[in-house]
Protein backbone atom coordinates (compact mmCIF):
# COMPACT_ATOMS: atom_id res chain seq x y z
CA UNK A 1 30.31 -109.74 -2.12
CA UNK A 2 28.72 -107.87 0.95
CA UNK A 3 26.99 -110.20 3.21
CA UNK A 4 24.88 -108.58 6.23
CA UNK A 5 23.14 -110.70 8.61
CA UNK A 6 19.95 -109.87 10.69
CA UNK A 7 18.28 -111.11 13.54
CA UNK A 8 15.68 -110.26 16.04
CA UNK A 9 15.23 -111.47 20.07
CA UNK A 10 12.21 -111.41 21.99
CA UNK A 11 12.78 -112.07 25.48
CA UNK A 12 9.95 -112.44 28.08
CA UNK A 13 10.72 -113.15 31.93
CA UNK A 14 7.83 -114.17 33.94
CA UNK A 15 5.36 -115.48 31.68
CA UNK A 16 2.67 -116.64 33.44
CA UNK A 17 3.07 -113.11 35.48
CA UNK A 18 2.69 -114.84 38.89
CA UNK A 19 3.15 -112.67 41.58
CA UNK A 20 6.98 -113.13 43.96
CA UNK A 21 5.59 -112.32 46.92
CA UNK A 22 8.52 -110.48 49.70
CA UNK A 23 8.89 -111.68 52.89
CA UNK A 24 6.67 -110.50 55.70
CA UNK A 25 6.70 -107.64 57.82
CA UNK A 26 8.47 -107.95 60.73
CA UNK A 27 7.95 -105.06 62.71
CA UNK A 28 5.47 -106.33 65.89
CA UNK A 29 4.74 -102.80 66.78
CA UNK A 30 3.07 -101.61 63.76
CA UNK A 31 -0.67 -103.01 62.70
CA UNK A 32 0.74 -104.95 60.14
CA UNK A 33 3.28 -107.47 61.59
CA UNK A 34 3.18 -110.73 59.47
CA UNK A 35 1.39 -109.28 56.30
CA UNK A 36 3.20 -108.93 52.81
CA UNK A 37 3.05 -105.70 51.59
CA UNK A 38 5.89 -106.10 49.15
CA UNK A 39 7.12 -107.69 46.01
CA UNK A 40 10.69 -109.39 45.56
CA UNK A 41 10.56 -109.88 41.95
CA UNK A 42 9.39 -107.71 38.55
CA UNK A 43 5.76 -108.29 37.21
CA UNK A 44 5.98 -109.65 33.57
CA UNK A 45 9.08 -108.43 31.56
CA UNK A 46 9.61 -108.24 27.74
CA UNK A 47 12.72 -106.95 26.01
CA UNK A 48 13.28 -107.13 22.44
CA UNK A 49 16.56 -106.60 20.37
CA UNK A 50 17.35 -106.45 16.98
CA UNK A 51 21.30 -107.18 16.07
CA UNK A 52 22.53 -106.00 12.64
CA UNK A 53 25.94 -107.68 11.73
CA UNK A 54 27.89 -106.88 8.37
């Protein structure tokens, strides 16, 4: 007897999608020395797999 197994995964990172902000500019010759223009981490992430096994 055959037997075959399936399963799906649905991963999400960041839920609550709140923003990582970078670190700030450090460049004191520009306009914009201090500000955060930047992001150090992804926005909200989802992945989904589906794993066959026989």
């Amino acid at each position: 007897m055959d037997r075959a197994n399936l399963a799906f995964r649905w991963e999400v990172f960041n839920v609550a999608n709140t923003p990582l902000f970078g670190q700030p500019n450090s460049d004191f010759s520009s306009g914009v020395a201090g500000q955060i223009t930047t992001l150090s981490g992804d926005q909200r992430t989802m992945q989904f797999a589906l794993r066959l096994s026989f």
